[in-house]
PDB file of N, CA and C in Angstrom:
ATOM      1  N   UNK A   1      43.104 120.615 119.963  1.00  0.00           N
ATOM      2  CA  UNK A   1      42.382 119.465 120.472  1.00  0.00           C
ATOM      3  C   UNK A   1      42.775 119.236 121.931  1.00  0.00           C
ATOM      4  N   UNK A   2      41.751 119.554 122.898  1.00  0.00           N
ATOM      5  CA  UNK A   2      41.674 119.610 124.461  1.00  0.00           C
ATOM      6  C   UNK A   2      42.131 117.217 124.666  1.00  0.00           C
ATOM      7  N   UNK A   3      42.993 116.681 125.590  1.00  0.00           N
ATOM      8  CA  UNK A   3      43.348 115.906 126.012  1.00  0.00           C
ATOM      9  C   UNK A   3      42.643 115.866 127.701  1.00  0.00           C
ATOM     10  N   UNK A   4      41.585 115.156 127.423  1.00  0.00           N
ATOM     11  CA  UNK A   4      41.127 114.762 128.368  1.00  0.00           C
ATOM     12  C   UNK A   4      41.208 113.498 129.604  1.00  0.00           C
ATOM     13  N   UNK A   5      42.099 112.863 129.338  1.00  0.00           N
ATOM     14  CA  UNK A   5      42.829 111.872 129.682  1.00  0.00           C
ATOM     15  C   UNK A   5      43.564 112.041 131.256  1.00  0.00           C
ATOM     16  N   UNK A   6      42.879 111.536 132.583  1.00  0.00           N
ATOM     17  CA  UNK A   6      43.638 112.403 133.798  1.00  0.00           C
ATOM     18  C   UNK A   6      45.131 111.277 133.949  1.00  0.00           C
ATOM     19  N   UNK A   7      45.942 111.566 134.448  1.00  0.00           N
ATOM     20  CA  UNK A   7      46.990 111.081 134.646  1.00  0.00           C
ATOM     21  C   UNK A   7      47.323 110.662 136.011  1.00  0.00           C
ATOM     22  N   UNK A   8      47.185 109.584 136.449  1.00  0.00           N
ATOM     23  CA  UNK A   8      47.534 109.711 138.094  1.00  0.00           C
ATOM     24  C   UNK A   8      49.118 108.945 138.578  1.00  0.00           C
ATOM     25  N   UNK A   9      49.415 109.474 139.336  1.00  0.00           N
ATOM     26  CA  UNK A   9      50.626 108.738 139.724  1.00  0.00           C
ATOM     27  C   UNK A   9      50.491 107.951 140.999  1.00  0.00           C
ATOM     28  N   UNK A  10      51.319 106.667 141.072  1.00  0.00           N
ATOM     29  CA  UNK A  10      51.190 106.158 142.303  1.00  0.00           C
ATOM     30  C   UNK A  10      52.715 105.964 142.594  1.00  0.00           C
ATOM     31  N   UNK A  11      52.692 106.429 144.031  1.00  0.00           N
ATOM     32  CA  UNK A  11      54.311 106.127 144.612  1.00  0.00           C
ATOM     33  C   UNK A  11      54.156 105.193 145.655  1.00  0.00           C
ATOM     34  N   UNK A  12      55.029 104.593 145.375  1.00  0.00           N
ATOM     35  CA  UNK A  12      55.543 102.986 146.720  1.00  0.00           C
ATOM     36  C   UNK A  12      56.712 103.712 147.082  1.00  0.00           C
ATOM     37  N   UNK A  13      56.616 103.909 148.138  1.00  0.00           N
ATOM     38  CA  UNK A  13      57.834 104.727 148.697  1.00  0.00           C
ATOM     39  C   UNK A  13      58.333 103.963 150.275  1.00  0.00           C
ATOM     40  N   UNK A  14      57.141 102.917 150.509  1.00  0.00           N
ATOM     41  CA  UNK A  14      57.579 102.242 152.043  1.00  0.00           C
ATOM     42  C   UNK A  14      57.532 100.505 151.758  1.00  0.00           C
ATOM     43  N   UNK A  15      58.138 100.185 152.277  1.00  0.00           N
ATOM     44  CA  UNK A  15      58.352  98.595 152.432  1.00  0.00           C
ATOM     45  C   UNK A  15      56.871  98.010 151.913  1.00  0.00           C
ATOM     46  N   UNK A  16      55.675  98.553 152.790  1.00  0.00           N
ATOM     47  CA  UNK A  16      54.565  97.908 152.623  1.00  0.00           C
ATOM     48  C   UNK A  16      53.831  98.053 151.323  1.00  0.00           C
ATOM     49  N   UNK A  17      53.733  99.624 150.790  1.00  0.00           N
ATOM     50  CA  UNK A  17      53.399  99.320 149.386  1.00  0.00           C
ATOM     51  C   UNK A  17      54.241  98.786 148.592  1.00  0.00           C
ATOM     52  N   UNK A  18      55.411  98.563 148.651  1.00  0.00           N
ATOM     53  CA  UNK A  18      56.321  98.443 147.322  1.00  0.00           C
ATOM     54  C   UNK A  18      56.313  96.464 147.977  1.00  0.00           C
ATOM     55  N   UNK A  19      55.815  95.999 148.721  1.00  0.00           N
ATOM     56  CA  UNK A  19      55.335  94.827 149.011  1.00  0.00           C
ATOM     57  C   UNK A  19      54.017  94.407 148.214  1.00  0.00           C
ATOM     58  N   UNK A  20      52.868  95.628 148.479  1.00  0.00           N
ATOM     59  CA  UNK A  20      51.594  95.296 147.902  1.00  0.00           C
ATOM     60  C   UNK A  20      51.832  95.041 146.472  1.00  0.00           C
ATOM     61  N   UNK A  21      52.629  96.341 145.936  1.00  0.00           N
ATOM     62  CA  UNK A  21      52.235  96.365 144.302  1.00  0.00           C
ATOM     63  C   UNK A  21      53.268  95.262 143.593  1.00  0.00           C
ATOM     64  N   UNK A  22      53.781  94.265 144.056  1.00  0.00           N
ATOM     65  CA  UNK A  22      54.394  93.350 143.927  1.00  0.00           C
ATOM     66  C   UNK A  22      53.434  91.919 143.981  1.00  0.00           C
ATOM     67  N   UNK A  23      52.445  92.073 144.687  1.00  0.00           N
ATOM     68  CA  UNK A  23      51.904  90.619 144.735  1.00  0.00           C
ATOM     69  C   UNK A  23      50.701  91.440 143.772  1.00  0.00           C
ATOM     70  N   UNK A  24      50.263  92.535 143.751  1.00  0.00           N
ATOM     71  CA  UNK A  24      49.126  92.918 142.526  1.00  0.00           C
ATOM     72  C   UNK A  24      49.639  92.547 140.964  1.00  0.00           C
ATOM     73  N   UNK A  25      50.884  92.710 141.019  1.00  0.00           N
ATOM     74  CA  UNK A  25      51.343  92.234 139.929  1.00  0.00           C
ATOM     75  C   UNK A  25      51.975  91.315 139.629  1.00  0.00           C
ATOM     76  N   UNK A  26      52.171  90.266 140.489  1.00  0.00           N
ATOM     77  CA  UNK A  26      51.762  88.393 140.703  1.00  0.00           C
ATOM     78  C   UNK A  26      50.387  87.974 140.506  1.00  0.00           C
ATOM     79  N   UNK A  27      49.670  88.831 140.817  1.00  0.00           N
ATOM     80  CA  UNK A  27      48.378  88.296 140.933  1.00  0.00           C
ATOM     81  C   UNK A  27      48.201  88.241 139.511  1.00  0.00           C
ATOM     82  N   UNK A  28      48.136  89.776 138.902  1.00  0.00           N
ATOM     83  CA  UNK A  28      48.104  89.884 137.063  1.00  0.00           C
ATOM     84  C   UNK A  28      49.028  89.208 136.512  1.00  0.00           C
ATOM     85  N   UNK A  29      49.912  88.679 136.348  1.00  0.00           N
ATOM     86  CA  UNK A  29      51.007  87.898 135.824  1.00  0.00           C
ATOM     87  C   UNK A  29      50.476  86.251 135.773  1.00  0.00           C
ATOM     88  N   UNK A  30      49.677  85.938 137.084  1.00  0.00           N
ATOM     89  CA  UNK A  30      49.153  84.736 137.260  1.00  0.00           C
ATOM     90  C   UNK A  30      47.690  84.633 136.500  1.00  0.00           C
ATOM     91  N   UNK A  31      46.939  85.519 136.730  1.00  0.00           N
ATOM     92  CA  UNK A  31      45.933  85.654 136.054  1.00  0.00           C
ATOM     93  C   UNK A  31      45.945  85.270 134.095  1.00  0.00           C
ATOM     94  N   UNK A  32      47.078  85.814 133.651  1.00  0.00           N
ATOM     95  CA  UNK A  32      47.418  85.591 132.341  1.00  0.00           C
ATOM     96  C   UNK A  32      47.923  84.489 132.267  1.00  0.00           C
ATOM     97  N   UNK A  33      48.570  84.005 132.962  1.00  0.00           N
ATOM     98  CA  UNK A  33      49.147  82.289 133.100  1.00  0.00           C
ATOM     99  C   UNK A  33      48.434  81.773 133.391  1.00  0.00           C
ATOM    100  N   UNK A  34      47.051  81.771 133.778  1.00  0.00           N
ATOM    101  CA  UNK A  34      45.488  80.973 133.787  1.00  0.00           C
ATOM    102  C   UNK A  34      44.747  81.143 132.552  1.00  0.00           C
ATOM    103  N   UNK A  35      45.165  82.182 131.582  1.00  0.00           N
ATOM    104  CA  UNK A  35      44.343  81.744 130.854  1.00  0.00           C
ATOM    105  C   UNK A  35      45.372  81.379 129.038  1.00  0.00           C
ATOM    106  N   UNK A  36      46.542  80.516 129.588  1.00  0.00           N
ATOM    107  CA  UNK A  36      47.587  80.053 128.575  1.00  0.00           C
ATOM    108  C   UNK A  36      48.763  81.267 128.015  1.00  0.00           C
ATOM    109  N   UNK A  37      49.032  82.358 128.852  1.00  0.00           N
ATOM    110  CA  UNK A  37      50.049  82.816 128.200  1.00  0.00           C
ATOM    111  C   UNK A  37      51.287  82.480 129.254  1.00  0.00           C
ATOM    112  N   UNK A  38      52.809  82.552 128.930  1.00  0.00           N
ATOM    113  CA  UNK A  38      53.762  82.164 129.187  1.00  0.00           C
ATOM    114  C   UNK A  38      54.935  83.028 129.677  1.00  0.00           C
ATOM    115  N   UNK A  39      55.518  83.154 130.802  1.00  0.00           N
ATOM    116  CA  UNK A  39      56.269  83.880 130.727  1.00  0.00           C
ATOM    117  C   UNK A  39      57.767  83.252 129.705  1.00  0.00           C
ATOM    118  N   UNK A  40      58.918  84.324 129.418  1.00  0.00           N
ATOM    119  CA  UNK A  40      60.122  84.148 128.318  1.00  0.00           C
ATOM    120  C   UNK A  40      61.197  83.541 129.215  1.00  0.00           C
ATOM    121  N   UNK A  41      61.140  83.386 130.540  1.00  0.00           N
ATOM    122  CA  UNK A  41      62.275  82.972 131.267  1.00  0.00           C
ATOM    123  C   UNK A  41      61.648  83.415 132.973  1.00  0.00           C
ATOM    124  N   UNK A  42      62.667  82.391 133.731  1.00  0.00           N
ATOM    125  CA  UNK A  42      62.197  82.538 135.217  1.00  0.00           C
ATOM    126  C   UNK A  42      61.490  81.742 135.444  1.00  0.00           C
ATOM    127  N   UNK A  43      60.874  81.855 136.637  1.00  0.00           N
ATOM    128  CA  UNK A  43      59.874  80.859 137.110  1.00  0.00           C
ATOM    129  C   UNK A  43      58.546  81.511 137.132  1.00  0.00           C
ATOM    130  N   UNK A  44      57.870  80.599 136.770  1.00  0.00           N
ATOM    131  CA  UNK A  44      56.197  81.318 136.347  1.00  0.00           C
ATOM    132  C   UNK A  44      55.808  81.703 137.455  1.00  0.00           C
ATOM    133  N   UNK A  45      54.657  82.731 137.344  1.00  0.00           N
ATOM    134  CA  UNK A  45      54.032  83.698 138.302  1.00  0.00           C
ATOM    135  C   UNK A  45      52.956  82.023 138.900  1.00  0.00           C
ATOM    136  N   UNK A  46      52.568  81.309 138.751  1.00  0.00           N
ATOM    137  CA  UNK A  46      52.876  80.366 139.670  1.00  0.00           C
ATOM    138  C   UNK A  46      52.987  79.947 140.512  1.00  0.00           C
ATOM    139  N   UNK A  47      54.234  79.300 140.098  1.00  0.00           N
ATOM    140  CA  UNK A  47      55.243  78.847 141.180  1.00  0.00           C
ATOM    141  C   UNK A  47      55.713  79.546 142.213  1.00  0.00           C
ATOM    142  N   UNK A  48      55.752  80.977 141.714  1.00  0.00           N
ATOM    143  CA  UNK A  48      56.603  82.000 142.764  1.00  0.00           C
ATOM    144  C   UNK A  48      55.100  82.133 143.869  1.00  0.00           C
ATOM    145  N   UNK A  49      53.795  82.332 143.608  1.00  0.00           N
ATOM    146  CA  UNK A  49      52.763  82.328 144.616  1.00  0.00           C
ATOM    147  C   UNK A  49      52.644  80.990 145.487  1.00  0.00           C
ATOM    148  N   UNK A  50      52.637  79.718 144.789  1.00  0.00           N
ATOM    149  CA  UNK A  50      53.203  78.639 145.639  1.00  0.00           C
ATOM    150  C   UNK A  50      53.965  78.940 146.707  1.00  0.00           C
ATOM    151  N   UNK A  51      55.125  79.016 146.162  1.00  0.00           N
ATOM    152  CA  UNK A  51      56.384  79.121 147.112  1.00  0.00           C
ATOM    153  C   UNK A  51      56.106  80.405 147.759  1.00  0.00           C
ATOM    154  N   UNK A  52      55.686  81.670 147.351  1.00  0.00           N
ATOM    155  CA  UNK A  52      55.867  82.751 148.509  1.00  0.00           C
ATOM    156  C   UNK A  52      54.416  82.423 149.661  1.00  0.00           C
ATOM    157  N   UNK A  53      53.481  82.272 149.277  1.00  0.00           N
ATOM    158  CA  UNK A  53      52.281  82.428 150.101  1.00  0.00           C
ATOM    159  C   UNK A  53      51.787  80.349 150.388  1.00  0.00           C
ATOM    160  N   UNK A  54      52.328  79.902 150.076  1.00  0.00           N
ATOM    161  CA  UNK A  54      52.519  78.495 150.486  1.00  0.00           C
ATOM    162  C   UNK A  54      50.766  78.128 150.003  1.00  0.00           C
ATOM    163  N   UNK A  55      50.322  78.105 149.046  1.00  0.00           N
ATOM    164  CA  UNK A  55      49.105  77.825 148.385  1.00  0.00           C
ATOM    165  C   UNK A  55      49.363  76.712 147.645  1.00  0.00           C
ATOM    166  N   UNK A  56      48.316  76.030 147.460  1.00  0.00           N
ATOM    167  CA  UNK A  56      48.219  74.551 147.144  1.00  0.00           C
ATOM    168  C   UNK A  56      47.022  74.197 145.587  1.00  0.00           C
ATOM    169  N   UNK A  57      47.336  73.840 145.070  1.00  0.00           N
ATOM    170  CA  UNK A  57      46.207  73.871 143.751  1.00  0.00           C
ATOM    171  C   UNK A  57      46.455  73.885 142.413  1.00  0.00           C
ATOM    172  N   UNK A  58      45.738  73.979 141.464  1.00  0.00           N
ATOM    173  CA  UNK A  58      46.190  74.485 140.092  1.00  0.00           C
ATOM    174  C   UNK A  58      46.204  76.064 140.443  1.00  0.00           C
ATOM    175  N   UNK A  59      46.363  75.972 138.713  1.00  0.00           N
ATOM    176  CA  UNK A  59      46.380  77.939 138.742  1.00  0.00           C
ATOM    177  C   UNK A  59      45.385  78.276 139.144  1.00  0.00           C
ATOM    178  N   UNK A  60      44.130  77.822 138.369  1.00  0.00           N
ATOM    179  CA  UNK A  60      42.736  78.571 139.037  1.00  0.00           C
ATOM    180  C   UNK A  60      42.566  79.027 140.502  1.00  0.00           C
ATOM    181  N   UNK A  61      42.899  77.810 141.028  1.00  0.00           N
ATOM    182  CA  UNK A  61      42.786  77.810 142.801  1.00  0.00           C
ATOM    183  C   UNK A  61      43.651  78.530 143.530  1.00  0.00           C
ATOM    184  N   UNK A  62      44.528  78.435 142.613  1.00  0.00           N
ATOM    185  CA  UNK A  62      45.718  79.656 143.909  1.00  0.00           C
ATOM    186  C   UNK A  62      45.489  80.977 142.900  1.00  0.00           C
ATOM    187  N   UNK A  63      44.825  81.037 141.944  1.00  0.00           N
ATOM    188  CA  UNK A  63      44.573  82.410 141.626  1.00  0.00           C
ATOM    189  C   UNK A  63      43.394  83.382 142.309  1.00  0.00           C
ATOM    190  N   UNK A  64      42.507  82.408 142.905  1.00  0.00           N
ATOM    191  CA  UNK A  64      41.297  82.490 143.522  1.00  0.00           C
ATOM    192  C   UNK A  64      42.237  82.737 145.104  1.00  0.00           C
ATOM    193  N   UNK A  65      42.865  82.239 145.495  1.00  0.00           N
ATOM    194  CA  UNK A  65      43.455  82.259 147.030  1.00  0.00           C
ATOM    195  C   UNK A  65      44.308  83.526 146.606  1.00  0.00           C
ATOM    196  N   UNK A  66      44.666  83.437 145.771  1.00  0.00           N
ATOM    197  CA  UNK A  66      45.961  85.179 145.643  1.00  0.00           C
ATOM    198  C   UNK A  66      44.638  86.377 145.582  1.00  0.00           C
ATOM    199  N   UNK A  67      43.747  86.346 144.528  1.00  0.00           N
ATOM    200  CA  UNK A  67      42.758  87.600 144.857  1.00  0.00           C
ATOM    201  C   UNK A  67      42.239  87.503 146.430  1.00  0.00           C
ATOM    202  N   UNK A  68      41.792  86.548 146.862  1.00  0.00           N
ATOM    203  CA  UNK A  68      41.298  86.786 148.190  1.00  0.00           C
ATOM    204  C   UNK A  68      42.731  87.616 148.809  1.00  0.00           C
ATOM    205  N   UNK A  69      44.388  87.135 148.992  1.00  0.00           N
ATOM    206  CA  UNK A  69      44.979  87.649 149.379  1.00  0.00           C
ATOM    207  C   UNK A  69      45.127  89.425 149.642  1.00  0.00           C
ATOM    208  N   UNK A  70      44.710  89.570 148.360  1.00  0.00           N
ATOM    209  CA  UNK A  70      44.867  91.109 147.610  1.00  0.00           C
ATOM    210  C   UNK A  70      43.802  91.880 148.110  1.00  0.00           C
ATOM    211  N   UNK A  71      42.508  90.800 148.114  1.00  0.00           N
ATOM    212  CA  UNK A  71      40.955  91.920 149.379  1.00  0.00           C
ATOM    213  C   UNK A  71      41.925  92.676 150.187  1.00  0.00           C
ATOM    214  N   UNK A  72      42.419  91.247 151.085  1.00  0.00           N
ATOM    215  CA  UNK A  72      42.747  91.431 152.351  1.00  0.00           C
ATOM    216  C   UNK A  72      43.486  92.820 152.609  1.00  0.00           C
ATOM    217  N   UNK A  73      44.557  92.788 151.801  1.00  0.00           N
ATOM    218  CA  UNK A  73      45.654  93.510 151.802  1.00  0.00           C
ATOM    219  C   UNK A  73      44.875  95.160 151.217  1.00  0.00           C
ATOM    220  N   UNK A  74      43.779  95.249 150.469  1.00  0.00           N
ATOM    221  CA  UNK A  74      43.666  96.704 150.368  1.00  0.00           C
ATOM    222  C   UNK A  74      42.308  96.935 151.240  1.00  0.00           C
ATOM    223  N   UNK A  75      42.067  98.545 151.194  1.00  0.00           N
ATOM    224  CA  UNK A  75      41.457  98.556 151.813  1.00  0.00           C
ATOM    225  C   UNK A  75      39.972  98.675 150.376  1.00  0.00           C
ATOM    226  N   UNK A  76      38.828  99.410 150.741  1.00  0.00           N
ATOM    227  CA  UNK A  76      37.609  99.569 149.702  1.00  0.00           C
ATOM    228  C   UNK A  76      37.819 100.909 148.936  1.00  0.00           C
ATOM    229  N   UNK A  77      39.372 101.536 149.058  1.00  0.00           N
ATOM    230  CA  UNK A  77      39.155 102.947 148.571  1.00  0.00           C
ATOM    231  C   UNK A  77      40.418 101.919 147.147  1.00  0.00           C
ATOM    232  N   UNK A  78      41.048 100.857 147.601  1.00  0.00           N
ATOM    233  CA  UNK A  78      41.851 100.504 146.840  1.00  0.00           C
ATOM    234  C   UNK A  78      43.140 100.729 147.628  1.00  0.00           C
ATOM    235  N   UNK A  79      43.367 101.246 148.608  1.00  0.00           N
ATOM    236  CA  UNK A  79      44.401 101.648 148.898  1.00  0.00           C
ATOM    237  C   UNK A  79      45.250 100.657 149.849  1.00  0.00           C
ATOM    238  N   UNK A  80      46.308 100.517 150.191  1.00  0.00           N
ATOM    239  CA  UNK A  80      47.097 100.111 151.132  1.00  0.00           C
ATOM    240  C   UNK A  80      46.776 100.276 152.143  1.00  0.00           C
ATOM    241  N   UNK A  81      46.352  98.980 153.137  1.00  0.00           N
ATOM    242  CA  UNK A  81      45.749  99.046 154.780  1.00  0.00           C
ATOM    243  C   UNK A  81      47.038  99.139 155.112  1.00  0.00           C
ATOM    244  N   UNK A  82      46.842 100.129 155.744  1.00  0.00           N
ATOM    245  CA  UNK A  82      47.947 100.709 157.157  1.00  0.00           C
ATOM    246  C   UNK A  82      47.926  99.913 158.474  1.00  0.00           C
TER     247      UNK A  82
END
């Protein structure tokens, strides 16, 4: 049985991606905390977008201001603007 399944790897190997894929996965962390799940300890994905990107709102609204963040930050191939 042929596995058709492609496998891709992504490496953060410089300050700036290993920056990006950090707020992509604030963004998803927040996204699930908009729609009632919880993180087990720490401070919620949230609070930490509050405090890092100084956004103002409920979740919805700074979840809406964090994706706009995330346009910004890639480019249309998906990739990290240089």
């Amino acid at each position: 049985m042929e596995n058709n399944i492609t496998e891709t790897a992504i490496v953060a190997d410089t300050a700036q991606t290993i920056n990006a894929y950090r707020i992509l996965a604030l963004k998803a962390s927040l996204k699930l905390e908009a729609r009632g799940m919880r993180h087990s300890r720490g401070f919620s994905a949230y609070a930490t977008a509050k405090r890092e990107f100084n956004l103002k709102g409920d979740r919805m609204s700074v979840l809406n201001q964090l994706e706009k963040i995330v346009e910004n930050l890639l480019d249309k191939r998906g990739q990290v603007k240089v």
